[in-house]
Protein backbone atom coordinates (compact mmCIF):
# COMPACT_ATOMS: atom_id res chain seq x y z
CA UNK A 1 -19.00 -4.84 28.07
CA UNK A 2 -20.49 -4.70 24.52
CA UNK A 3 -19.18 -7.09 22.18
CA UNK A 4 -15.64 -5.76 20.09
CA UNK A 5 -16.96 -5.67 16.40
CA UNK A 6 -15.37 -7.45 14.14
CA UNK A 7 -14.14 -5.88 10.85
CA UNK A 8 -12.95 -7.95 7.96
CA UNK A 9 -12.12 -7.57 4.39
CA UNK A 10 -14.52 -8.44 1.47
CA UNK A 11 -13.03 -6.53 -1.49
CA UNK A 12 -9.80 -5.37 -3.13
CA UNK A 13 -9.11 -3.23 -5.52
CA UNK A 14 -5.70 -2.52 -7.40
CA UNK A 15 -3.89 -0.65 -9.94
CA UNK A 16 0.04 -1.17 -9.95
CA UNK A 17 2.93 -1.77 -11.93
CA UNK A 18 2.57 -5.47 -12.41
CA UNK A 19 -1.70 -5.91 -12.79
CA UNK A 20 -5.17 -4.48 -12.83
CA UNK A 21 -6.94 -6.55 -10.35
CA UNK A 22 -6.14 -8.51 -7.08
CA UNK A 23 -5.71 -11.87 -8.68
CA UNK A 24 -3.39 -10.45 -11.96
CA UNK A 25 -1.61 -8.34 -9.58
CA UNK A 26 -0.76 -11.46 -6.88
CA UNK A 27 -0.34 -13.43 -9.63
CA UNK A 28 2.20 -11.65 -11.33
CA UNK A 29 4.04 -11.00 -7.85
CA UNK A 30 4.15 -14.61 -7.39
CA UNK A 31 5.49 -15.09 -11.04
CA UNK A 32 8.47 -12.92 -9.99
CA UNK A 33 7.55 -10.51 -12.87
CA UNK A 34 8.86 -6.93 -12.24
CA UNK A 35 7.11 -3.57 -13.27
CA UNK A 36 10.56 -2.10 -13.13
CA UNK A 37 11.73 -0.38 -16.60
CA UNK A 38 13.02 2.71 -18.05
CA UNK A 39 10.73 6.07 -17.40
CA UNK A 40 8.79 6.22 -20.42
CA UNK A 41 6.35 9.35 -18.78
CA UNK A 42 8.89 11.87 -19.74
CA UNK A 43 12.88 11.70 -21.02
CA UNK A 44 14.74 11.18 -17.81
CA UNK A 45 17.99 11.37 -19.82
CA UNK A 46 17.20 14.76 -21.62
CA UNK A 47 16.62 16.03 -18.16
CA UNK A 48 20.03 14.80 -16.96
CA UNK A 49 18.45 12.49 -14.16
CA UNK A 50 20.56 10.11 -11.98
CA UNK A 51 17.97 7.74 -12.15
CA UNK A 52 16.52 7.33 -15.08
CA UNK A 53 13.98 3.99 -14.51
CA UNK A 54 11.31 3.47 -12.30
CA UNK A 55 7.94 1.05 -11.88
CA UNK A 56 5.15 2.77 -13.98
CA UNK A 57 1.47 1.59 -14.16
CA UNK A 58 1.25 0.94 -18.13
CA UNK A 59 -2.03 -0.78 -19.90
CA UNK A 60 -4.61 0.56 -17.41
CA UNK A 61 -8.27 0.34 -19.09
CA UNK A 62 -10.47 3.28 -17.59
CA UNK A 63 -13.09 2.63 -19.98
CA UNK A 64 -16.68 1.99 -17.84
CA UNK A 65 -14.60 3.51 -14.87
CA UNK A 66 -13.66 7.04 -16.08
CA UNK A 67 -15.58 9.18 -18.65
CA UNK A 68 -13.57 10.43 -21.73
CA UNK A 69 -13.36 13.43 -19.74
CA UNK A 70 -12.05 12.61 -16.56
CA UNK A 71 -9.81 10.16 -18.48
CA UNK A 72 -8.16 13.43 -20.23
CA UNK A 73 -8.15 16.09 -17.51
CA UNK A 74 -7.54 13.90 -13.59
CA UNK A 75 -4.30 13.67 -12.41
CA UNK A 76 -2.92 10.20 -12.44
CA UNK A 77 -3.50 9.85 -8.56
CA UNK A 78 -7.32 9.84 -8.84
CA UNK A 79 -8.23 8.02 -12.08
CA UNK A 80 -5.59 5.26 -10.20
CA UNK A 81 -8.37 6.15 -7.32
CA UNK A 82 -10.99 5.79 -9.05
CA UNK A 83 -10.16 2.89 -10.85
CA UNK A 84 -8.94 0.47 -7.90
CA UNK A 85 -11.87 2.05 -6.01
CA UNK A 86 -14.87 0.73 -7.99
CA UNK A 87 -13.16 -2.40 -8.61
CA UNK A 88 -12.83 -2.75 -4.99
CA UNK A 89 -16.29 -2.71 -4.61
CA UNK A 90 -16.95 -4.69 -7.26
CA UNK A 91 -14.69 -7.37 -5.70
CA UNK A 92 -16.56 -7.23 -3.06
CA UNK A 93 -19.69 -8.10 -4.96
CA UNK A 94 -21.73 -4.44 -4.30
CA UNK A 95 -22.71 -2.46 -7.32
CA UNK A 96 -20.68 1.03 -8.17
CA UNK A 97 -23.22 2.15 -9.43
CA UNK A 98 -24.41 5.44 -7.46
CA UNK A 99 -27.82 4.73 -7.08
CA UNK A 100 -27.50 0.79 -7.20
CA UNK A 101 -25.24 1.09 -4.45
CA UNK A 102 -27.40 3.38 -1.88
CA UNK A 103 -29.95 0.83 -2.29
CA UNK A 104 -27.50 -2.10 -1.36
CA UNK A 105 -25.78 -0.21 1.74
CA UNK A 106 -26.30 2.54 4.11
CA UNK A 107 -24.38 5.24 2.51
CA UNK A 108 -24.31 7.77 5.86
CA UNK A 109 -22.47 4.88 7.59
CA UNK A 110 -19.91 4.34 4.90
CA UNK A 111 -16.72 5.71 4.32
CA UNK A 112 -13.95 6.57 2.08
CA UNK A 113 -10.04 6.75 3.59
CA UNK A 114 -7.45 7.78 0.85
CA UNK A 115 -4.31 8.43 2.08
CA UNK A 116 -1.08 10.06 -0.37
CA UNK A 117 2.13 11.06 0.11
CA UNK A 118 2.17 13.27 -2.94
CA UNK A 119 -1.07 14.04 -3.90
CA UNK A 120 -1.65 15.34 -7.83
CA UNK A 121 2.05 15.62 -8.31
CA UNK A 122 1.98 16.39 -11.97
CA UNK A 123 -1.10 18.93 -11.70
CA UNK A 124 1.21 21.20 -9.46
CA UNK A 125 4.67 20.61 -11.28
CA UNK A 126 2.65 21.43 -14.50
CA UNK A 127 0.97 24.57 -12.90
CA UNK A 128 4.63 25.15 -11.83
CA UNK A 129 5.74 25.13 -14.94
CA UNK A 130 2.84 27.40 -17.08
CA UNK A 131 4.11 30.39 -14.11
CA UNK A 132 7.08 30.66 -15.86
CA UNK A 133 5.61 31.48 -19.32
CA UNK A 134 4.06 35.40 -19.18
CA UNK A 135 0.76 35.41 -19.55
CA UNK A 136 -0.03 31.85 -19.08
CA UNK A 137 -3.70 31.54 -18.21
CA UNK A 138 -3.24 28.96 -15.22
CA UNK A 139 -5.18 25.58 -15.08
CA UNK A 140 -8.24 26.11 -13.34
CA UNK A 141 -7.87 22.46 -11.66
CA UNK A 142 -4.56 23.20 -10.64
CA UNK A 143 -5.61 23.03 -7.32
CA UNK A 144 -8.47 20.48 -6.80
CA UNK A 145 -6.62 18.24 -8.32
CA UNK A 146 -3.21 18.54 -6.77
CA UNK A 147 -4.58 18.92 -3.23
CA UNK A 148 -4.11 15.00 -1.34
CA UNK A 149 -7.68 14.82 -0.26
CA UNK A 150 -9.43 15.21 -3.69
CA UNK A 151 -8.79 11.48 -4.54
CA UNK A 152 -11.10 10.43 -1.34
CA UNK A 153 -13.20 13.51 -2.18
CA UNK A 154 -14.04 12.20 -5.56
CA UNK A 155 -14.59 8.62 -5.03
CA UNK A 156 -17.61 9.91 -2.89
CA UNK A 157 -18.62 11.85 -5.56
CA UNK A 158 -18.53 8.74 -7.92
CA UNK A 159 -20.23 6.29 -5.76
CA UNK A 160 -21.97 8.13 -3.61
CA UNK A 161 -20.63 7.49 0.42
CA UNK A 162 -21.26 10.10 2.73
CA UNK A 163 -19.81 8.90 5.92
CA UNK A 164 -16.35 9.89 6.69
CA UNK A 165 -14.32 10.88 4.07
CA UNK A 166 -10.64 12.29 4.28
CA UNK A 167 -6.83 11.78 3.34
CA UNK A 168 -4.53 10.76 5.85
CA UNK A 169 -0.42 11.78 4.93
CA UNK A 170 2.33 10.26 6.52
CA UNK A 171 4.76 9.60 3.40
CA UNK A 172 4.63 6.21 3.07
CA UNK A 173 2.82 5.04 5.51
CA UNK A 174 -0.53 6.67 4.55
CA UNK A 175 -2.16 3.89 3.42
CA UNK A 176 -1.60 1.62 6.93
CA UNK A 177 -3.05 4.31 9.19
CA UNK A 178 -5.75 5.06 6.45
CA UNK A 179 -6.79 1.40 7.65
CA UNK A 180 -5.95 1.76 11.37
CA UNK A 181 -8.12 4.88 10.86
CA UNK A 182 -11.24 2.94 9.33
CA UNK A 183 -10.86 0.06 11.50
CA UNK A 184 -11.14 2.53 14.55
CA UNK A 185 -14.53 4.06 12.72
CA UNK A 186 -16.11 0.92 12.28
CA UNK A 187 -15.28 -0.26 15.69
CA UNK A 188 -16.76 2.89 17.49
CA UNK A 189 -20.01 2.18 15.45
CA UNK A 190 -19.92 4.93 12.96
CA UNK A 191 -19.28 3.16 9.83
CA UNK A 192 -20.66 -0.38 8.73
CA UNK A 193 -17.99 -0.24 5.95
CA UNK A 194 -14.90 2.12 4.66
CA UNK A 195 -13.10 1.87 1.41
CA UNK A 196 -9.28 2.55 2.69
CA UNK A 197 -6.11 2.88 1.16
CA UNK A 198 -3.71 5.04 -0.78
CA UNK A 199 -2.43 6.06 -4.06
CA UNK A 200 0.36 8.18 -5.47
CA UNK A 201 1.62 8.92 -8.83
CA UNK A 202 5.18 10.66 -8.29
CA UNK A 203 6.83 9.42 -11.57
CA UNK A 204 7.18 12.91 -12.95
CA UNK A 205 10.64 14.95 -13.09
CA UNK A 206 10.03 16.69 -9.87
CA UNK A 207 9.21 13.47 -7.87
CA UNK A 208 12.33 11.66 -9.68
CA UNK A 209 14.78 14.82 -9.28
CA UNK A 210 13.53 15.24 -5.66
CA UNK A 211 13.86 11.77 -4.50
CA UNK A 212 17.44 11.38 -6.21
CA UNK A 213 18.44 14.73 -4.16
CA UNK A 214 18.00 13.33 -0.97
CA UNK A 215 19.98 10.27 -1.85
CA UNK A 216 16.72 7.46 -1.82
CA UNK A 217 17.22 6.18 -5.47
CA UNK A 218 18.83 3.63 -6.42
CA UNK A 219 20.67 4.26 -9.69
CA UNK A 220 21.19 0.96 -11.32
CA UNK A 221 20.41 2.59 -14.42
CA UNK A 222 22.24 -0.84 -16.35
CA UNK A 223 19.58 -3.35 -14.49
CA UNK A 224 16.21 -1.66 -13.19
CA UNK A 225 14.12 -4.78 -13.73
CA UNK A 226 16.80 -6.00 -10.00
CA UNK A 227 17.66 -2.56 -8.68
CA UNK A 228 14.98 -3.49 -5.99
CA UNK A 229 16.56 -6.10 -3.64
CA UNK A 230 15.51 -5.97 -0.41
CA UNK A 231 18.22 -7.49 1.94
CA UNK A 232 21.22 -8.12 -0.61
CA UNK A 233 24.58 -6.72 -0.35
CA UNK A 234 24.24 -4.38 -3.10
CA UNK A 235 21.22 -2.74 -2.49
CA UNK A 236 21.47 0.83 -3.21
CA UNK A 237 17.87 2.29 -2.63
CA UNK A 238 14.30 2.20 -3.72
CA UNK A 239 12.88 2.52 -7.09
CA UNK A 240 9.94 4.64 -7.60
CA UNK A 241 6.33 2.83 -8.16
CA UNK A 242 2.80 4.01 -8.74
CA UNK A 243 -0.50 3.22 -8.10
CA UNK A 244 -3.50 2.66 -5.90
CA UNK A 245 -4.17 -0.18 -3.86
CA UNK A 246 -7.97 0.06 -1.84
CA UNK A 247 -9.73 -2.51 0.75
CA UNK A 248 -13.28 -3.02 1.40
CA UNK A 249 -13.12 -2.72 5.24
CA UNK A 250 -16.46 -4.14 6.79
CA UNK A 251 -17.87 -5.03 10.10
CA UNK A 252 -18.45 -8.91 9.99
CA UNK A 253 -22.26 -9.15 10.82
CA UNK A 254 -23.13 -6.54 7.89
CA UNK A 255 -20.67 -8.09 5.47
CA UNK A 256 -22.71 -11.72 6.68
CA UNK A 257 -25.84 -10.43 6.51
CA UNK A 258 -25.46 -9.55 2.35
CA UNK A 259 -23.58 -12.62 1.91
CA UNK A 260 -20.22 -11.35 1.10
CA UNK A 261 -17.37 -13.42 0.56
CA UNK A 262 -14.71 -13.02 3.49
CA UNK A 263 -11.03 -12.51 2.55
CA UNK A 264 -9.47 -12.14 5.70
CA UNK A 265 -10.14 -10.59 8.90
CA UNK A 266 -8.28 -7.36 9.96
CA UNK A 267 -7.27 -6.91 13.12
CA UNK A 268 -5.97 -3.67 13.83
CA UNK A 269 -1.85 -2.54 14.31
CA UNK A 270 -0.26 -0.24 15.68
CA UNK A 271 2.06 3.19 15.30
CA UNK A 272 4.87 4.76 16.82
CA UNK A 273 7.40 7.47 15.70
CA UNK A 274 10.83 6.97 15.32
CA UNK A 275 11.38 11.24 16.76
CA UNK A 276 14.64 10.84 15.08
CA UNK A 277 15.92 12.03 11.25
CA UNK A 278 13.96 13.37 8.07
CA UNK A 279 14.52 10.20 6.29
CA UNK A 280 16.50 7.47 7.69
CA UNK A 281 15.32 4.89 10.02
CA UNK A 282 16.25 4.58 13.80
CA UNK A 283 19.66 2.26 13.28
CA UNK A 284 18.55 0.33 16.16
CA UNK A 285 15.27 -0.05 14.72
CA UNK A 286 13.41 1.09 18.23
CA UNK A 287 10.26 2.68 17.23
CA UNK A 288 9.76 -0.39 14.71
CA UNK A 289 10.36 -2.68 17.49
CA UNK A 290 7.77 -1.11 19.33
CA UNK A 291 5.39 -0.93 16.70
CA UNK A 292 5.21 -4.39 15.66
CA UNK A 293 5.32 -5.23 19.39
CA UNK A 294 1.99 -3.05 19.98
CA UNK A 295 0.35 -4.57 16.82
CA UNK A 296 0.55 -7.64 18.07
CA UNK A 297 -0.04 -7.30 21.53
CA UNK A 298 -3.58 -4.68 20.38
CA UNK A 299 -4.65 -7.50 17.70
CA UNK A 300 -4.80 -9.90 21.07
CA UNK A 301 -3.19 -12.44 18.84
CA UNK A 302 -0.72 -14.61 20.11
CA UNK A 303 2.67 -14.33 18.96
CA UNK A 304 3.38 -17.82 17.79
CA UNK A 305 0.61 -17.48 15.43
CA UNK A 306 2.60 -15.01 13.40
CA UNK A 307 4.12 -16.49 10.10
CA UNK A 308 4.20 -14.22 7.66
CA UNK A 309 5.06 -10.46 7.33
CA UNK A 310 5.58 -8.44 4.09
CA UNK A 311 8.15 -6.13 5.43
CA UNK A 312 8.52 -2.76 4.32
CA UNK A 313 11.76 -3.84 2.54
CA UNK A 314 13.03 -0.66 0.65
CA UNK A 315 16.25 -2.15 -0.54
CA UNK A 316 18.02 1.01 1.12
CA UNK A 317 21.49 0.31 2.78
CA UNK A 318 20.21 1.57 6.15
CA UNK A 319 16.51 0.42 6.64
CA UNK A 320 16.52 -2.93 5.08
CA UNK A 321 18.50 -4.84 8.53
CA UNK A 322 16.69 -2.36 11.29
CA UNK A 323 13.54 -3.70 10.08
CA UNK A 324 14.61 -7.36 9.71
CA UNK A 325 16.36 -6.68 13.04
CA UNK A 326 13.24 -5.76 14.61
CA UNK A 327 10.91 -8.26 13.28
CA UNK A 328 12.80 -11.29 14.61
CA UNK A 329 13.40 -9.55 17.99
CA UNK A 330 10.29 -9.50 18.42
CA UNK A 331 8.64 -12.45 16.79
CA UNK A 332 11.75 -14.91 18.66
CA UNK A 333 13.56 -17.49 17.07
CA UNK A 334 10.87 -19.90 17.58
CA UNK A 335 7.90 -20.68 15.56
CA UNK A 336 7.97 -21.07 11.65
CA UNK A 337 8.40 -17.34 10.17
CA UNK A 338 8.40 -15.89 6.54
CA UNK A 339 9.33 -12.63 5.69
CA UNK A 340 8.96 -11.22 1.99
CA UNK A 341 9.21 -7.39 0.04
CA UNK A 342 6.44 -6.49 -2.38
CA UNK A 343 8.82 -3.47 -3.35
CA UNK A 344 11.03 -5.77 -5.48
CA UNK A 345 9.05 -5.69 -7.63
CA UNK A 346 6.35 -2.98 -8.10
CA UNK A 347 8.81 -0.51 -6.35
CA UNK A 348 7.88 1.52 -3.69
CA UNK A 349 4.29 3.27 -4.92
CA UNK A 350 5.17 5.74 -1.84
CA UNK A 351 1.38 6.50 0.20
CA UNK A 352 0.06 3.68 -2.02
CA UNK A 353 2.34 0.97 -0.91
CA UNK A 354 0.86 -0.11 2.20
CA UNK A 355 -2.21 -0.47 -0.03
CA UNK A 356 -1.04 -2.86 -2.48
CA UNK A 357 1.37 -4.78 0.07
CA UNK A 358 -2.03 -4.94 2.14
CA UNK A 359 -3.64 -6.72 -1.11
CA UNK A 360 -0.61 -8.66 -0.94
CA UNK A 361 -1.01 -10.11 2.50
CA UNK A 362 -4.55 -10.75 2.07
CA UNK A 363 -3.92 -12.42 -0.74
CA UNK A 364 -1.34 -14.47 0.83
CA UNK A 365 -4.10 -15.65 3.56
CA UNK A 366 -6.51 -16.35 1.41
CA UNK A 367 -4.15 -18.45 -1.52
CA UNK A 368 -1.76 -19.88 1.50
CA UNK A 369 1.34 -18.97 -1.00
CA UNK A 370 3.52 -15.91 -0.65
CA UNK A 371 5.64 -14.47 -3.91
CA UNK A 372 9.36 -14.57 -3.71
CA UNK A 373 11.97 -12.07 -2.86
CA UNK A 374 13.12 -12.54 -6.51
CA UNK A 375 16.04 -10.19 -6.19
CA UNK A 376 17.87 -11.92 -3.31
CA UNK A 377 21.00 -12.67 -5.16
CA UNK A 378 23.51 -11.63 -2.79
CA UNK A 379 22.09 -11.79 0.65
CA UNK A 380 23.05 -9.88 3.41
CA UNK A 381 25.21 -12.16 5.90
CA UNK A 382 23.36 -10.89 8.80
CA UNK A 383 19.45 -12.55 7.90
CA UNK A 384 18.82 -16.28 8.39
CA UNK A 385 17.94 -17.50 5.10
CA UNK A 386 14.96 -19.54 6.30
CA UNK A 387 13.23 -16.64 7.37
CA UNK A 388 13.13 -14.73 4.14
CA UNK A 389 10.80 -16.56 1.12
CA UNK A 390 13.34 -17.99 -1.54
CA UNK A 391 13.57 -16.89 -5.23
CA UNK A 392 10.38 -18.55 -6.13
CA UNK A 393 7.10 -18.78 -4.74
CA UNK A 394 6.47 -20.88 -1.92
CA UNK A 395 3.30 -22.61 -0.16
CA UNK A 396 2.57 -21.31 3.17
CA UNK A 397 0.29 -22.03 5.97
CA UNK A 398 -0.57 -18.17 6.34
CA UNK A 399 -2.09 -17.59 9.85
CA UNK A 400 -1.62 -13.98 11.39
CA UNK A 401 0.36 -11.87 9.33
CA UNK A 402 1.44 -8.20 9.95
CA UNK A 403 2.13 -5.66 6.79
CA UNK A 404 4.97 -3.18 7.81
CA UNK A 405 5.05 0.42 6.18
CA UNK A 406 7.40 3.09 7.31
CA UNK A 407 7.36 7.28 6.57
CA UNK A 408 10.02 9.78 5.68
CA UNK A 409 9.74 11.33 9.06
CA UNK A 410 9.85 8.06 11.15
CA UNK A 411 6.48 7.24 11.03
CA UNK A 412 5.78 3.54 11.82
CA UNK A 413 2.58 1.49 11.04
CA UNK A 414 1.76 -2.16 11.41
CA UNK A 415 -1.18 -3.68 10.23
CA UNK A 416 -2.11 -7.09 11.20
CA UNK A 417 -4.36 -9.67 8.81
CA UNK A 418 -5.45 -13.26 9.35
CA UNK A 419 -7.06 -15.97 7.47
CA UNK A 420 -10.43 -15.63 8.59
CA UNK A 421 -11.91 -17.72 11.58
CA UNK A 422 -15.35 -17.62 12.03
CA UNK A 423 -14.98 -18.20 15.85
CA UNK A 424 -12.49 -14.61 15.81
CA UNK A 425 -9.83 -16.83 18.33
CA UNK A 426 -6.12 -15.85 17.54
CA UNK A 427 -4.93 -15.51 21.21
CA UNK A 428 -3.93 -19.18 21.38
CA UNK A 429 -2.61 -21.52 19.18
């Protein structure tokens, strides 16, 4: 049988609430610092919101990534694209430039996987919103720009890939089986590398008034900056995020061959469906279960040789435990395990958050630290406190490590990560 190909990770790119780049962002995450504030977009308290704070991407230099133009007339969700995209491949020391770049890489056999939840969420409440005044000549992007595939679409357009190039929507999941998707690619053969990820930008009144009417918020309106707290007593939902988080996904003999820098090596995951409510978690956690079970058990890895996963970790009342719950069922009570939430502190950034939480883990391999759960004050009696990463950042001999992300819908994804070994063995210990 041929050879499996190999496919590892040799650039990130990030925009979130907390840093511009892959080493501000995981340093700030370490730090503790949280990108959780008052809305400043709009006036949530004019508008008689519930929850009036949220995690908004604030400081972000487009300058050499975005002409004035595109600067003044993209939605949100692709100059976040566009941004974390071209750093990506910066990161991954390739050129962005269009013509630079065909020259370095076989653009036919490279890809572009952007997955949202949302899409241009602000294009189409805007365009919404000019209907109701007579006469209104409508925005002539209304629609390219609010559509979910136009942040993919446009990142080709920037740097020039023409291999495969779509948006993948599954709430807030995208972004995990955006890179189950390009692993799958590059494994058949068809692509030598594929830029994956997600991004959303929901922070405007509809996103905020939507997401409050189907009881997700949290409304700690007194104390945003610890609303967030995966696995404490008084969690009382997630907090809204925003952003873009994008790999550089590459088969291992091309990314040698130009003398990349490996990160990690990806080795695939799994996904199930929960088949059960519109957006609350199976109680018992069973199509989790299953998915982290098949993620390990398709990555060939042994199961001992998983120590870390960045959970999905909403901070909502119902999901918080059936994850946990599932984790440790299936990981045993042996073996050295740490389990942390990104979403503390950037919020959850919806079809972006895999993304960034993917950063995260790599991250984690590649530093051997993991960031705290800062905002475990009052922990739930039912987790073992030596699973979950303390207050503060801790050292950690990260090995395998899966990246949980979960849709409205039931739609589970687990990705699986390790720090790199050039002879690919993770089936024993």
């Amino acid at each position: 049988a041929a050879k499996k190909k190999r496919v590892v990770i040799t650039g990130l790119g990030v925009v979130s609430p907390v840093g511009h780049s892959a080493d501000a962002f995981y340093d700030a995450l370490c730090a503790g610092e949280s990108g959780v504030a008052p809305i400043s977009h709009f006036d949530a308290e004019e508008l008689g919101l519930p929850t009036r704070f949220a995690a908004e991407v604030k400081g972000l230099d487009t300058s050499g990534r975005l002409s004035t133009r595109q600067a003044r007339r993209l939605d949100d969700v692709i100059k976040f694209t566009l941004v974390a995209g071209k750093d990506a491949l910066e990161h991954a020391g390739l050129p962005v430039d269009k013509a630079e770049l065909a020259e370095a890489v076989d653009v036919s056999r490279a890809g572009i996987l952007i997955g949202s939840a949302m899409g241009g969420m602000k294009m189409f409440a805007d365009a919404c919103a000019d209907l109701t005044v007579y006469g209104k000549k409508m925005n002539p992007f209304c629609i390219p720009f609010s559509i979910t595939n136009m942040s993919a679409a446009m990142l080709a357009m920037e740097v020039g890939f023409m291999g495969p190039n779509y948006s993948l929507s599954t709430a807030c999941a995208s972004a995990n089986y955006c890179m189950l998707n390009a692993y799958d690619h590059i494994q058949r053969g068809e692509c030598d590398l594929v830029l994956a990820g997600g991004a959303d930008a929901a922070i405007v009144p509809m996103g905020m008034a939507g997401f409050s009417a189907c009881k997700a918020l949290s409304q700690r309106n007194d104390e945003p900056a610890t609303a967030s707290r995966p696995w404490d007593t008084q969690r009382d939902g997630f907090v809204m995020g925003e952003g873009c988080g994008v790999l550089v996904m590459e088969e291992l003999e091309h990314a040698k061959a130009r003398g990349a820098t490996i990160l990690a090596e990806f080795l695939g995951g799994g996904m199930t469906c929960d088949a059960h409510h519109l957006t609350e978690p199976h109680p018992e956690g069973v199509g989790v279960k299953r998915c982290v079970q098949m993620a390990i058990d398709r990555a060939g890895v042994a199961t001992e040789r998983v120590n870390y996963v960045n959970a999905h970790a909403t901070s909502t009342p119902a999901g918080d435990m059936a994850e946990y719950k599932a984790i440790t069922s299936v990981l045993g009570d042996g073996g050295a395990l740490k389990i942390n939430g990104t979403k503390a502190m950037v919020g959850h950034l919806l079809g972006a958050s895999g993304a960034v939480e993917a950063v995260a883990a790599v991250q984690a391999c590649r530093q051997q630290r993991l960031h705290p759960n800062p905002n475990l004050i009052n922990p739930d009696p039912q987790v073992d406190l030596d699973k979950l990463v303390g207050r503060t950042a801790e050292e950690w001999p990260v090995d395998v490590c899966l990246s949980n992300s979960f849709g409205f819908g039931g739609h589970n994804s687990t990705v699986v990560f390790a720090r790199y070994d050039p002879e690919g063995d993770y089936s024993s210990l």
